[in-house]
PDB file of N, CA and C in Angstrom:
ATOM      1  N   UNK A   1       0.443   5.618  13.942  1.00  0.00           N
ATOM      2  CA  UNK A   1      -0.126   5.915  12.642  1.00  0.00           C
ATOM      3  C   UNK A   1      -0.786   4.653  12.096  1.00  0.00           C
ATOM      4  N   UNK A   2      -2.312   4.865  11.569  1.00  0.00           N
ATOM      5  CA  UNK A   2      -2.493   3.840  10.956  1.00  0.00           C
ATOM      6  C   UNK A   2      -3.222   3.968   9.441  1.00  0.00           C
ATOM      7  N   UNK A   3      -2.203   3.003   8.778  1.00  0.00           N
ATOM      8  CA  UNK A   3      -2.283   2.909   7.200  1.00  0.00           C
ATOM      9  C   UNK A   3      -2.765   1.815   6.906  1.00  0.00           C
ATOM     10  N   UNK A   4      -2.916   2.048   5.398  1.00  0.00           N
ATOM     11  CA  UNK A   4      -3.679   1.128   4.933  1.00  0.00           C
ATOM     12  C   UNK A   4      -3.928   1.348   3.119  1.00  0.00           C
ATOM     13  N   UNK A   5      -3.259   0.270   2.140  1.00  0.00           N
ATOM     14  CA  UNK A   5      -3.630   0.349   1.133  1.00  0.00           C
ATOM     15  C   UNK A   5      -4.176  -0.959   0.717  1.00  0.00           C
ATOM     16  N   UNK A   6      -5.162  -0.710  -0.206  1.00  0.00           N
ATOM     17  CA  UNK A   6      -5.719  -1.173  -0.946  1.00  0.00           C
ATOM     18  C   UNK A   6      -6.335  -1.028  -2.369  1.00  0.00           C
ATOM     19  N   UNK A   7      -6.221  -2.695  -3.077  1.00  0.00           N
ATOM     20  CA  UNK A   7      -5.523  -2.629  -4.449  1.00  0.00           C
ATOM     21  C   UNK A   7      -6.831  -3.443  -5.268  1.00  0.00           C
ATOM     22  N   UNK A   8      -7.155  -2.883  -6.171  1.00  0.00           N
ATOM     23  CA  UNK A   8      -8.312  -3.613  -7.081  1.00  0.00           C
ATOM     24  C   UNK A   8      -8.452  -3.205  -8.740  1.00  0.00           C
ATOM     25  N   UNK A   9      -9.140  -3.630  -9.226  1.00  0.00           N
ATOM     26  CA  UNK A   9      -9.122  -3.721 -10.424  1.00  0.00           C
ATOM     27  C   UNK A   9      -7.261  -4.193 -11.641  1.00  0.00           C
ATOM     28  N   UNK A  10      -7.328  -3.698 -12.720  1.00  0.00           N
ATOM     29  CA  UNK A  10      -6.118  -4.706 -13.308  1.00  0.00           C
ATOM     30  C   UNK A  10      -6.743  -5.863 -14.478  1.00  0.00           C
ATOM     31  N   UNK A  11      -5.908  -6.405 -14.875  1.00  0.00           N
ATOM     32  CA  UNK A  11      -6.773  -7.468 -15.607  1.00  0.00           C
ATOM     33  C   UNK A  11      -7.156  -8.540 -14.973  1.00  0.00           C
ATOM     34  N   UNK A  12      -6.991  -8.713 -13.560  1.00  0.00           N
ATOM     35  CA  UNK A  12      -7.909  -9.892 -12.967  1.00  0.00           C
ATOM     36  C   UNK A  12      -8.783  -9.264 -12.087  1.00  0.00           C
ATOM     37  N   UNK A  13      -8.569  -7.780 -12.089  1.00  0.00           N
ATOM     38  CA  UNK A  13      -9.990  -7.280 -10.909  1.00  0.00           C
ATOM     39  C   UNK A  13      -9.740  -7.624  -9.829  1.00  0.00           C
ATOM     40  N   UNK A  14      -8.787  -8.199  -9.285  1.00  0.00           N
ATOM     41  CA  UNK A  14      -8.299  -8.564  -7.779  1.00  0.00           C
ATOM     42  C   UNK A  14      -7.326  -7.477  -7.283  1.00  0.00           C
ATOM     43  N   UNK A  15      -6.622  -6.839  -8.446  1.00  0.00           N
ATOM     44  CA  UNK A  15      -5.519  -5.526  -7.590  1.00  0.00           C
ATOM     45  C   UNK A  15      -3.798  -6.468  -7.442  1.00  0.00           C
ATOM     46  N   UNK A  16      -3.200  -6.219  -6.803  1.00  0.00           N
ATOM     47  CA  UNK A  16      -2.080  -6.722  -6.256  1.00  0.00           C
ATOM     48  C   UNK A  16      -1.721  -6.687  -4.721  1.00  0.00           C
ATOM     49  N   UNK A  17      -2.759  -6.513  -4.139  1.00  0.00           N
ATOM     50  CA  UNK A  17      -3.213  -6.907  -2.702  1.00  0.00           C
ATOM     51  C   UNK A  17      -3.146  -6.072  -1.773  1.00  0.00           C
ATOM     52  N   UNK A  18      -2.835  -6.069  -0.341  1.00  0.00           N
ATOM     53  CA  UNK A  18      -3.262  -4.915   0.776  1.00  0.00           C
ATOM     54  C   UNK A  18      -2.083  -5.150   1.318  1.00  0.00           C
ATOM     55  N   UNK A  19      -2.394  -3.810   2.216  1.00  0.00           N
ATOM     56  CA  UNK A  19      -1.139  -4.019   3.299  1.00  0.00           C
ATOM     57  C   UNK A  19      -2.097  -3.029   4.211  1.00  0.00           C
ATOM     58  N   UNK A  20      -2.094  -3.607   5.248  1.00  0.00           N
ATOM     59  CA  UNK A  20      -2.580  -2.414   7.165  1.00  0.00           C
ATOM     60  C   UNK A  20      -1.194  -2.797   7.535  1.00  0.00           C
ATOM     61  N   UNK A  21      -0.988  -1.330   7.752  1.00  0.00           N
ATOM     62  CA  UNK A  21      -0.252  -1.088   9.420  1.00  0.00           C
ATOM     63  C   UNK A  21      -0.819  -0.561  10.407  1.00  0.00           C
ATOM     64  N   UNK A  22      -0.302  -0.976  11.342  1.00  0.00           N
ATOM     65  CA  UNK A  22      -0.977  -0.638  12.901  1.00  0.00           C
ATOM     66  C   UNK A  22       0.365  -0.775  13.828  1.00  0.00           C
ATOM     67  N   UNK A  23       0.787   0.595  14.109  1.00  0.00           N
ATOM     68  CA  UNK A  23       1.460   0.408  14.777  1.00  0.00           C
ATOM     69  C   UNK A  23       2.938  -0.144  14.377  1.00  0.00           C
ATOM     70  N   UNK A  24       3.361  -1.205  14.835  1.00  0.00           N
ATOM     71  CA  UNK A  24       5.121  -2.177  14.183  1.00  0.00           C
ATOM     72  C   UNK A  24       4.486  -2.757  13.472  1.00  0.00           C
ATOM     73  N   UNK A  25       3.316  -3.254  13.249  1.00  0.00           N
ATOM     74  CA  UNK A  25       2.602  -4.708  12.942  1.00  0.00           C
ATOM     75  C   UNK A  25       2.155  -4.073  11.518  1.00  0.00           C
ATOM     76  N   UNK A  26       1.970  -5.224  10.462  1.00  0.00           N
ATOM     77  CA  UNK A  26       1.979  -4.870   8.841  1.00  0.00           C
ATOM     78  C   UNK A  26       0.776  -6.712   8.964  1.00  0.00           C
ATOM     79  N   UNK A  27       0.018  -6.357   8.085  1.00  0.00           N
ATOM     80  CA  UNK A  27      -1.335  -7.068   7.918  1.00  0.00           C
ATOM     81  C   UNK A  27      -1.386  -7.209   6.700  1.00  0.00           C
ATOM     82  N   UNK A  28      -0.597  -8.532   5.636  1.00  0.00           N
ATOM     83  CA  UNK A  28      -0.806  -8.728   4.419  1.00  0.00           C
ATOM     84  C   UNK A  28      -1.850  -9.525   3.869  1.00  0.00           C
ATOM     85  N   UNK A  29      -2.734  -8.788   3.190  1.00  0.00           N
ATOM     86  CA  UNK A  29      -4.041  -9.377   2.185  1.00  0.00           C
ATOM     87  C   UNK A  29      -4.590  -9.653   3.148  1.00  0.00           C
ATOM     88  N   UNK A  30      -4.935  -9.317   4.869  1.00  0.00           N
ATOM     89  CA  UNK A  30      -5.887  -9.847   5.236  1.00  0.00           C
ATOM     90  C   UNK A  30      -5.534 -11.036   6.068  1.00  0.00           C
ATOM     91  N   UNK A  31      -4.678 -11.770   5.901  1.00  0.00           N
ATOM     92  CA  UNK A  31      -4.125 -13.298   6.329  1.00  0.00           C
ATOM     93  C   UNK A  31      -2.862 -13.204   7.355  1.00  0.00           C
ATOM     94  N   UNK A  32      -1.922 -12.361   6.840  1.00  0.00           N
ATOM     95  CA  UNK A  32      -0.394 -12.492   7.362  1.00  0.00           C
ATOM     96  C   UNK A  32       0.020 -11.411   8.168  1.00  0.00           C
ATOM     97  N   UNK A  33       0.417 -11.406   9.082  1.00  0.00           N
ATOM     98  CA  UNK A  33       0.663 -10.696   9.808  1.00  0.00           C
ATOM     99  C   UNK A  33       2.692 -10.885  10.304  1.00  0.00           C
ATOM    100  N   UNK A  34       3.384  -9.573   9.893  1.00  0.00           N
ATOM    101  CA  UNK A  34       4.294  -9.664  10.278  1.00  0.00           C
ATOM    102  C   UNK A  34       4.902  -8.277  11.144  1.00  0.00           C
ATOM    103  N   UNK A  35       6.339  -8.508  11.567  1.00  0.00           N
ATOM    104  CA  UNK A  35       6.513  -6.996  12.523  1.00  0.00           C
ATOM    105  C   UNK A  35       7.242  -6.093  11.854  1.00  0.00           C
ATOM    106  N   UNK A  36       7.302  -5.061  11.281  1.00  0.00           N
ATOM    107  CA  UNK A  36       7.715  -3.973  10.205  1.00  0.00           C
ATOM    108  C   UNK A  36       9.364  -4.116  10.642  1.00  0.00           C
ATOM    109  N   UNK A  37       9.925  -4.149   9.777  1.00  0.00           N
ATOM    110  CA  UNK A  37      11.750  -3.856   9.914  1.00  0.00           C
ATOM    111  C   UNK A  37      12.089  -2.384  10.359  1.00  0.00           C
ATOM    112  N   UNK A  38      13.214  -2.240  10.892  1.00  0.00           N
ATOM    113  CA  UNK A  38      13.521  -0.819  11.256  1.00  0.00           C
ATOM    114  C   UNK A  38      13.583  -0.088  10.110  1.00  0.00           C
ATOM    115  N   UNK A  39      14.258  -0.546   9.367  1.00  0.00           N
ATOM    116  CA  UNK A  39      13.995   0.309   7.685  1.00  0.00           C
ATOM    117  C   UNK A  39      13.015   0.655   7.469  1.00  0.00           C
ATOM    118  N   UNK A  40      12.017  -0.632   6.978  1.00  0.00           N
ATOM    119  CA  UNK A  40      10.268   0.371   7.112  1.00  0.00           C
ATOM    120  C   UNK A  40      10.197   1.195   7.470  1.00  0.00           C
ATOM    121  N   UNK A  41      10.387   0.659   8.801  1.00  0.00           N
ATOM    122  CA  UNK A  41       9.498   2.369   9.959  1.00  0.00           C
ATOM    123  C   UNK A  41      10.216   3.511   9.503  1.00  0.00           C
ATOM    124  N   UNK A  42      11.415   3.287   9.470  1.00  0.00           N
ATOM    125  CA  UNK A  42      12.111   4.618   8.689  1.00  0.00           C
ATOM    126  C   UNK A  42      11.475   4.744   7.518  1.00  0.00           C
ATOM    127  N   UNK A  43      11.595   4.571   6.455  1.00  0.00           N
ATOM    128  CA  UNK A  43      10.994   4.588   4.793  1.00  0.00           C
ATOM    129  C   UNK A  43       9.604   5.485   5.246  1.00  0.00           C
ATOM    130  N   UNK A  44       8.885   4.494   6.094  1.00  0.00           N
ATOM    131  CA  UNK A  44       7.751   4.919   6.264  1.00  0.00           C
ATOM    132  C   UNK A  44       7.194   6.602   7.333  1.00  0.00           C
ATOM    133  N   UNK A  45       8.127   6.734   8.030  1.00  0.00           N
ATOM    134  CA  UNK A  45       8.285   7.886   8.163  1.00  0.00           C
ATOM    135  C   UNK A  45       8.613   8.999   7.605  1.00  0.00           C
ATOM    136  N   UNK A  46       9.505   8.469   6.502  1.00  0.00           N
ATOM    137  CA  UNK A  46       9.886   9.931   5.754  1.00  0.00           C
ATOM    138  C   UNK A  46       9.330  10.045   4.609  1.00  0.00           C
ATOM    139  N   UNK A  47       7.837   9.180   4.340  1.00  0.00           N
ATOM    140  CA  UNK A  47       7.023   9.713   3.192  1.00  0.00           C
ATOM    141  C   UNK A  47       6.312  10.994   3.617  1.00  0.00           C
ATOM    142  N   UNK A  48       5.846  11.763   2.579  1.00  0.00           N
ATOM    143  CA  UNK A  48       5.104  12.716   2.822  1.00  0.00           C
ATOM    144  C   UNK A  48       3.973  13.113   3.105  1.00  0.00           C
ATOM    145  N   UNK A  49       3.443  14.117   4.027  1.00  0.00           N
ATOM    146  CA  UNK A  49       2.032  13.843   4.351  1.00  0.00           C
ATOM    147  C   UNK A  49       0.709  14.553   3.444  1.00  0.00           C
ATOM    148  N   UNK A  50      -0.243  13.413   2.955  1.00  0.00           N
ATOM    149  CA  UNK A  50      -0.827  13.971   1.905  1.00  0.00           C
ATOM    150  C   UNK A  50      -2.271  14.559   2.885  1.00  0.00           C
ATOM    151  N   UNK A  51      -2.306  15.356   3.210  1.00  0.00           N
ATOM    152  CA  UNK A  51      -3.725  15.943   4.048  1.00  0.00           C
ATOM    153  C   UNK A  51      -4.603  16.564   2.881  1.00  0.00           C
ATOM    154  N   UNK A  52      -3.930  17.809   2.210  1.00  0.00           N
ATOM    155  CA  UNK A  52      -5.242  18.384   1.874  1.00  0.00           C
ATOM    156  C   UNK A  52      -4.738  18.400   0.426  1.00  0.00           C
ATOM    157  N   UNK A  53      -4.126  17.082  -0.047  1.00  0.00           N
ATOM    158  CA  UNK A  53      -3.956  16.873  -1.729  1.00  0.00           C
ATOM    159  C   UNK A  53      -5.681  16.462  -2.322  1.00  0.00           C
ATOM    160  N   UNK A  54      -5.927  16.942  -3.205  1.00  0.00           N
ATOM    161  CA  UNK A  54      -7.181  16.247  -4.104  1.00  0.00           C
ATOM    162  C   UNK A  54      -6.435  14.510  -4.773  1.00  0.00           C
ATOM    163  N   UNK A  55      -7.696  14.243  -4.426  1.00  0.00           N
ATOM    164  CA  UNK A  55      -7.414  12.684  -4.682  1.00  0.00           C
ATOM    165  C   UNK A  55      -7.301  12.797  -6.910  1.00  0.00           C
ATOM    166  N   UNK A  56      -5.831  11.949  -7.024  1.00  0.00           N
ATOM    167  CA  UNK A  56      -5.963  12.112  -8.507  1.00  0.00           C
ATOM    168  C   UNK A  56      -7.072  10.890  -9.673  1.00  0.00           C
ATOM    169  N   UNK A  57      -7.558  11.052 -10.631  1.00  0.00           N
ATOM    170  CA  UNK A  57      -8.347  10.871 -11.695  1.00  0.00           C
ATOM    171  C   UNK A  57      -7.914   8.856 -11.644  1.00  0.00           C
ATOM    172  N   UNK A  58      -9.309   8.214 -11.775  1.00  0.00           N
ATOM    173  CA  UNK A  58      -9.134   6.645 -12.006  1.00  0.00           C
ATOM    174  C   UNK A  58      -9.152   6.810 -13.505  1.00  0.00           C
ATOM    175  N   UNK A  59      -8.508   5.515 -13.628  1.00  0.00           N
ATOM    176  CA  UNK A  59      -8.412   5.369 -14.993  1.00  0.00           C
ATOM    177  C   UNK A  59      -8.991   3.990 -15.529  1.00  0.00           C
ATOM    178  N   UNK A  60     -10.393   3.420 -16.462  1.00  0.00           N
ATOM    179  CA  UNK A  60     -10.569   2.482 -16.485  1.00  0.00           C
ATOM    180  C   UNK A  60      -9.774   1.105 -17.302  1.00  0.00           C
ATOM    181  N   UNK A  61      -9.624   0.003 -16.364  1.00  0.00           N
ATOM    182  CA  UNK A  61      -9.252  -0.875 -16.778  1.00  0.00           C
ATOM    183  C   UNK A  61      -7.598  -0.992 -15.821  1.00  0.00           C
ATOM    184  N   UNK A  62      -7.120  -0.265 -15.093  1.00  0.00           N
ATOM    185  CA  UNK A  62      -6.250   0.005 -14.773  1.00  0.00           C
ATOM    186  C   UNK A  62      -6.355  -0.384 -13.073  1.00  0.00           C
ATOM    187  N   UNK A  63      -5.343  -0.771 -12.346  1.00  0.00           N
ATOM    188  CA  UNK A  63      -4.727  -0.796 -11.065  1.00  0.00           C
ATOM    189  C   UNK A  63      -5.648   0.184 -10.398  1.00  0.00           C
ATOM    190  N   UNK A  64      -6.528  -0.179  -9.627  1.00  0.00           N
ATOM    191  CA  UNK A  64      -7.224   0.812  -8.628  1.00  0.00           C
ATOM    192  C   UNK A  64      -6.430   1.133  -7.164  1.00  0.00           C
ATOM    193  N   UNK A  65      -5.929   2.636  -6.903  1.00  0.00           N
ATOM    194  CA  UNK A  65      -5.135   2.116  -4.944  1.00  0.00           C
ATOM    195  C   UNK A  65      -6.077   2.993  -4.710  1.00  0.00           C
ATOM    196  N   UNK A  66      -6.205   2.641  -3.083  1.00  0.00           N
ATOM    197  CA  UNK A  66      -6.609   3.936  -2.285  1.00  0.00           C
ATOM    198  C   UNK A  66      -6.154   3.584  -1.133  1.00  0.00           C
ATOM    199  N   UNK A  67      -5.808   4.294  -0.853  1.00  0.00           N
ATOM    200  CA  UNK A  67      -4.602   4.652   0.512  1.00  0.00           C
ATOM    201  C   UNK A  67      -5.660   5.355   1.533  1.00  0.00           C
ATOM    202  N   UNK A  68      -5.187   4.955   2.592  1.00  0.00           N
ATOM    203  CA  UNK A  68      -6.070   5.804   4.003  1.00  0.00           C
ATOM    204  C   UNK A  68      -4.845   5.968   5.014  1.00  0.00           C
ATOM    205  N   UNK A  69      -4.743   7.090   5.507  1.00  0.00           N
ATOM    206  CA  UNK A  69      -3.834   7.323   5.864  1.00  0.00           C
ATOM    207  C   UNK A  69      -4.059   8.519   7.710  1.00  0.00           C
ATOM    208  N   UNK A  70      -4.443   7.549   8.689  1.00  0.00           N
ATOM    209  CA  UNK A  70      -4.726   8.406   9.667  1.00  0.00           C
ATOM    210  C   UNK A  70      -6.456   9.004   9.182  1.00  0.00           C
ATOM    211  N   UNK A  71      -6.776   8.007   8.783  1.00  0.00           N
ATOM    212  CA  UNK A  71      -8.532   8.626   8.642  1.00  0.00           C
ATOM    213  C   UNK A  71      -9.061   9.488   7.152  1.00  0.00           C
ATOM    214  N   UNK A  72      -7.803   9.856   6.851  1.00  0.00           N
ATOM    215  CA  UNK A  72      -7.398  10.738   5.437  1.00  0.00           C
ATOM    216  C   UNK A  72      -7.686   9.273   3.952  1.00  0.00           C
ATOM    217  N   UNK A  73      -7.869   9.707   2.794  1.00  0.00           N
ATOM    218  CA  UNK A  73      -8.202   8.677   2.038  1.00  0.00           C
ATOM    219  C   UNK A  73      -8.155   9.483   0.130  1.00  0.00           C
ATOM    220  N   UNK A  74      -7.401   8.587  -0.208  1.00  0.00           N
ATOM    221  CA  UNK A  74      -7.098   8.975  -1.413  1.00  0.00           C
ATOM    222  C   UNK A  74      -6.966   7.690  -2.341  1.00  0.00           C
ATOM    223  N   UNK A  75      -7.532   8.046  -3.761  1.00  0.00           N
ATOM    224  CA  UNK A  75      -7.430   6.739  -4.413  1.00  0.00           C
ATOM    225  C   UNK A  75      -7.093   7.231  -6.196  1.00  0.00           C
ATOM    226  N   UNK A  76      -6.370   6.743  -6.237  1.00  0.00           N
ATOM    227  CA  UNK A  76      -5.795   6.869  -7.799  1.00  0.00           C
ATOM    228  C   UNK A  76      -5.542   5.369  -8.543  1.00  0.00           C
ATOM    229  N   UNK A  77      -4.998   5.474  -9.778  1.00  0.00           N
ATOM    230  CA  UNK A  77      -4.750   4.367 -10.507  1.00  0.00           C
ATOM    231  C   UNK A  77      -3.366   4.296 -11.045  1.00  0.00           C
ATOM    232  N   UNK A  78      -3.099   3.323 -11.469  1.00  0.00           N
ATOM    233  CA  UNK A  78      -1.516   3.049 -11.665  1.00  0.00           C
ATOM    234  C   UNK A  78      -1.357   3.720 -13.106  1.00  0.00           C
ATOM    235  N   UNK A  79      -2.007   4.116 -13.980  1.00  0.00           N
ATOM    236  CA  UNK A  79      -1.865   4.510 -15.402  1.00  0.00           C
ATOM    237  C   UNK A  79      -1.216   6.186 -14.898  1.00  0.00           C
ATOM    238  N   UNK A  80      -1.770   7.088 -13.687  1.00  0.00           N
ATOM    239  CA  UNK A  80      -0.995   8.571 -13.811  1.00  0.00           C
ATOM    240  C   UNK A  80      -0.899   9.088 -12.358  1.00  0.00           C
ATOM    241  N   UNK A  81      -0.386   7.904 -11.883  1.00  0.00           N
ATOM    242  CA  UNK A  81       0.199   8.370 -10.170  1.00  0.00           C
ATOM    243  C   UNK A  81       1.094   9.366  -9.725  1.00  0.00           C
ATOM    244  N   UNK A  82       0.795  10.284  -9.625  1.00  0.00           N
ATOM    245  CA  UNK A  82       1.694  11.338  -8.875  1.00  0.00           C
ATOM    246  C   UNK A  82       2.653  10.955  -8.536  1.00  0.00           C
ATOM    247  N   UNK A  83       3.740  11.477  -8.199  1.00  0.00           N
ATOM    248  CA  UNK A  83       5.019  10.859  -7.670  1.00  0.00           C
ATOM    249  C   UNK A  83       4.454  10.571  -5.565  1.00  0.00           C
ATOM    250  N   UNK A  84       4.625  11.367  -5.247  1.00  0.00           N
ATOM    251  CA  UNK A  84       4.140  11.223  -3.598  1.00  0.00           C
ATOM    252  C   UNK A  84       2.754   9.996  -3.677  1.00  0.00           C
ATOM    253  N   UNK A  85       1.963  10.079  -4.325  1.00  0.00           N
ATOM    254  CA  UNK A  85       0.928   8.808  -4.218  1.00  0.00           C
ATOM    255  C   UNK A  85       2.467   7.405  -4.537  1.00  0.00           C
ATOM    256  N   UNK A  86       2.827   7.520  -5.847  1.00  0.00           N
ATOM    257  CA  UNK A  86       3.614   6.504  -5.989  1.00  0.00           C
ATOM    258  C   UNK A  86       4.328   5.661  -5.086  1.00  0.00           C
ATOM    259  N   UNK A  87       5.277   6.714  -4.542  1.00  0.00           N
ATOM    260  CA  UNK A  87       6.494   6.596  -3.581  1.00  0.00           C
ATOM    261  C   UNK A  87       4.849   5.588  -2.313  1.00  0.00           C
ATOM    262  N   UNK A  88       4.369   5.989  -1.846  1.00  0.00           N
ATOM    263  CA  UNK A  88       3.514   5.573  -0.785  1.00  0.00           C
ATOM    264  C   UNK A  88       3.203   4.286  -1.262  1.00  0.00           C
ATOM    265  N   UNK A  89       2.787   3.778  -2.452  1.00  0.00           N
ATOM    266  CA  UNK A  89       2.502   2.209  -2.641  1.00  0.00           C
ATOM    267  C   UNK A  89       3.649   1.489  -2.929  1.00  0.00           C
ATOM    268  N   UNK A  90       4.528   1.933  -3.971  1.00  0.00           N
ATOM    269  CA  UNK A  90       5.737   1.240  -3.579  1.00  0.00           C
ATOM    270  C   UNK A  90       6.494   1.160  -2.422  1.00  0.00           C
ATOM    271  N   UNK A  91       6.046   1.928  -1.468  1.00  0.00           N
ATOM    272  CA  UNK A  91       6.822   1.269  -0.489  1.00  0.00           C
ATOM    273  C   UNK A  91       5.954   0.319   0.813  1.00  0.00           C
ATOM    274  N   UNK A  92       4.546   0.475   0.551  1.00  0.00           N
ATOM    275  CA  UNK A  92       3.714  -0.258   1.270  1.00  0.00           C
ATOM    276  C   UNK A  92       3.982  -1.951   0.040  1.00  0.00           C
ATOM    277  N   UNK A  93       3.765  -1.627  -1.221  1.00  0.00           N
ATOM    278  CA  UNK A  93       3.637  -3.047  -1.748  1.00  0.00           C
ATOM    279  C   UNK A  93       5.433  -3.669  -1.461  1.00  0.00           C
ATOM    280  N   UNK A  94       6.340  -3.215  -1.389  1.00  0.00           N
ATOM    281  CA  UNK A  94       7.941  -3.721  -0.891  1.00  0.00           C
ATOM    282  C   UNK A  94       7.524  -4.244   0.248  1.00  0.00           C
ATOM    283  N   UNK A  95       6.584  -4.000   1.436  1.00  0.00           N
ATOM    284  CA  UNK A  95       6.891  -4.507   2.300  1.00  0.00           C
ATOM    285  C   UNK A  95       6.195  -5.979   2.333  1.00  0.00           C
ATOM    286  N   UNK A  96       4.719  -5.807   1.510  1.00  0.00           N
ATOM    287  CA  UNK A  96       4.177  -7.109   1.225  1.00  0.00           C
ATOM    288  C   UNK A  96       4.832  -7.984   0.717  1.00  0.00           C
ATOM    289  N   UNK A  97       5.378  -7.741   0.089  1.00  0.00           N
ATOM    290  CA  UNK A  97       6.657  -8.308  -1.039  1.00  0.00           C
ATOM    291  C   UNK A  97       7.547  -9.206  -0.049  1.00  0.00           C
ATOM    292  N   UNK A  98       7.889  -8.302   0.559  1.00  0.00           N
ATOM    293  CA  UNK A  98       8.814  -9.171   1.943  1.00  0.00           C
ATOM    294  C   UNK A  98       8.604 -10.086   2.230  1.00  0.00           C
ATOM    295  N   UNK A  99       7.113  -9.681   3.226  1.00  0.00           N
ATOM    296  CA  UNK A  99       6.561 -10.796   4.293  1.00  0.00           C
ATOM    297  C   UNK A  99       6.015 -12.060   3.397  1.00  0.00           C
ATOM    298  N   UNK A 100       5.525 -11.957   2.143  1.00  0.00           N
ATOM    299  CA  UNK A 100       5.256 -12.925   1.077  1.00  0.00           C
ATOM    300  C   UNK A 100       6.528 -13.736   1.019  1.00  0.00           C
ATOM    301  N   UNK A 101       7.793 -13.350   0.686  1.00  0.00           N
ATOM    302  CA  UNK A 101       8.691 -14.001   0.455  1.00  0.00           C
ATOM    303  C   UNK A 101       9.608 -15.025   1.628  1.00  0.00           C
ATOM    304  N   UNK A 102       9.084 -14.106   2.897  1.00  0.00           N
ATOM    305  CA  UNK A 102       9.265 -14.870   4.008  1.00  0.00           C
ATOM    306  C   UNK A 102       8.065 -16.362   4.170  1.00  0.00           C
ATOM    307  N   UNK A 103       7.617 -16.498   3.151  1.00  0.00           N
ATOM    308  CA  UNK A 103       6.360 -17.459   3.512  1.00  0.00           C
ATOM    309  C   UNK A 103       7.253 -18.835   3.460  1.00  0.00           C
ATOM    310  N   UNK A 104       7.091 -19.889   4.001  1.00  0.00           N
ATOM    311  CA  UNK A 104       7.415 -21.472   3.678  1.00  0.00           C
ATOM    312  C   UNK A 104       7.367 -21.848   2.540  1.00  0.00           C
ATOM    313  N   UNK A 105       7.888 -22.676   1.629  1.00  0.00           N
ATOM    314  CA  UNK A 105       7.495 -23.194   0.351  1.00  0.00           C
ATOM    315  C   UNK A 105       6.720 -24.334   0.231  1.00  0.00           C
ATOM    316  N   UNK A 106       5.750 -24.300   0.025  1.00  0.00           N
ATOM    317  CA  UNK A 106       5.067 -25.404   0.058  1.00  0.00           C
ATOM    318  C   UNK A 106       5.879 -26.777  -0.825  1.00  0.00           C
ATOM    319  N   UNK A 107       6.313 -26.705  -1.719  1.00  0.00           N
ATOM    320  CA  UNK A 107       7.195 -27.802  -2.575  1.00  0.00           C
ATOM    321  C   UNK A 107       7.853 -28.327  -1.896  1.00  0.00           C
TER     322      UNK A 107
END
């Protein structure tokens, strides 16, 4: 399966960043590359599959996602996320979250 969210607008217009999966492998912002935990892959298996949902309403000034999901593509905003859109970025942004926190400290 290959996923993929991505995050823009907010008050800096940058989003709160990406995550690709491909496969075990998770691709943060573009730069980091780490290998998905068995949990993930679980989590990430037992989300639901959004095929023939209508993509829900942007909202301006607000968190832009759009999720692609196996070629499939949906994009909403953080102001009136469906629960199933939700559940799908929180658990793609947890994993960024991770591999971020696994980073070195520069200090």
């Amino acid at each position: 399966m290959k996923i993929e969210l991505i995050t823009s607008g907010g008050v800096t217009g940058r989003g709160v960043g990406t995550v690709k999966i491909e496969g075990s492998d998770a691709v943060i912002d573009g730069t980091m590359t780490a290998e998905l935990t068995d949990a993930e892959e679980a989590r990430l298996a037992c989300l639901p599959i959004l095929r023939s949902t209508r993509s829900p309403h942007r909202t301006p000034d607000a968190i832009v996602y759009t999720l692609i999901v196996d070629g499939h593509r949906w994009t909403w905003s953080d102001v009136a996320a469906p629960p199933d859109f939700a559940n799908w970025a929180r658990t793609l942004l947890a994993i960024r979250e991770r591999v971020i926190g696994q980073l070195p400290s520069s200090m």
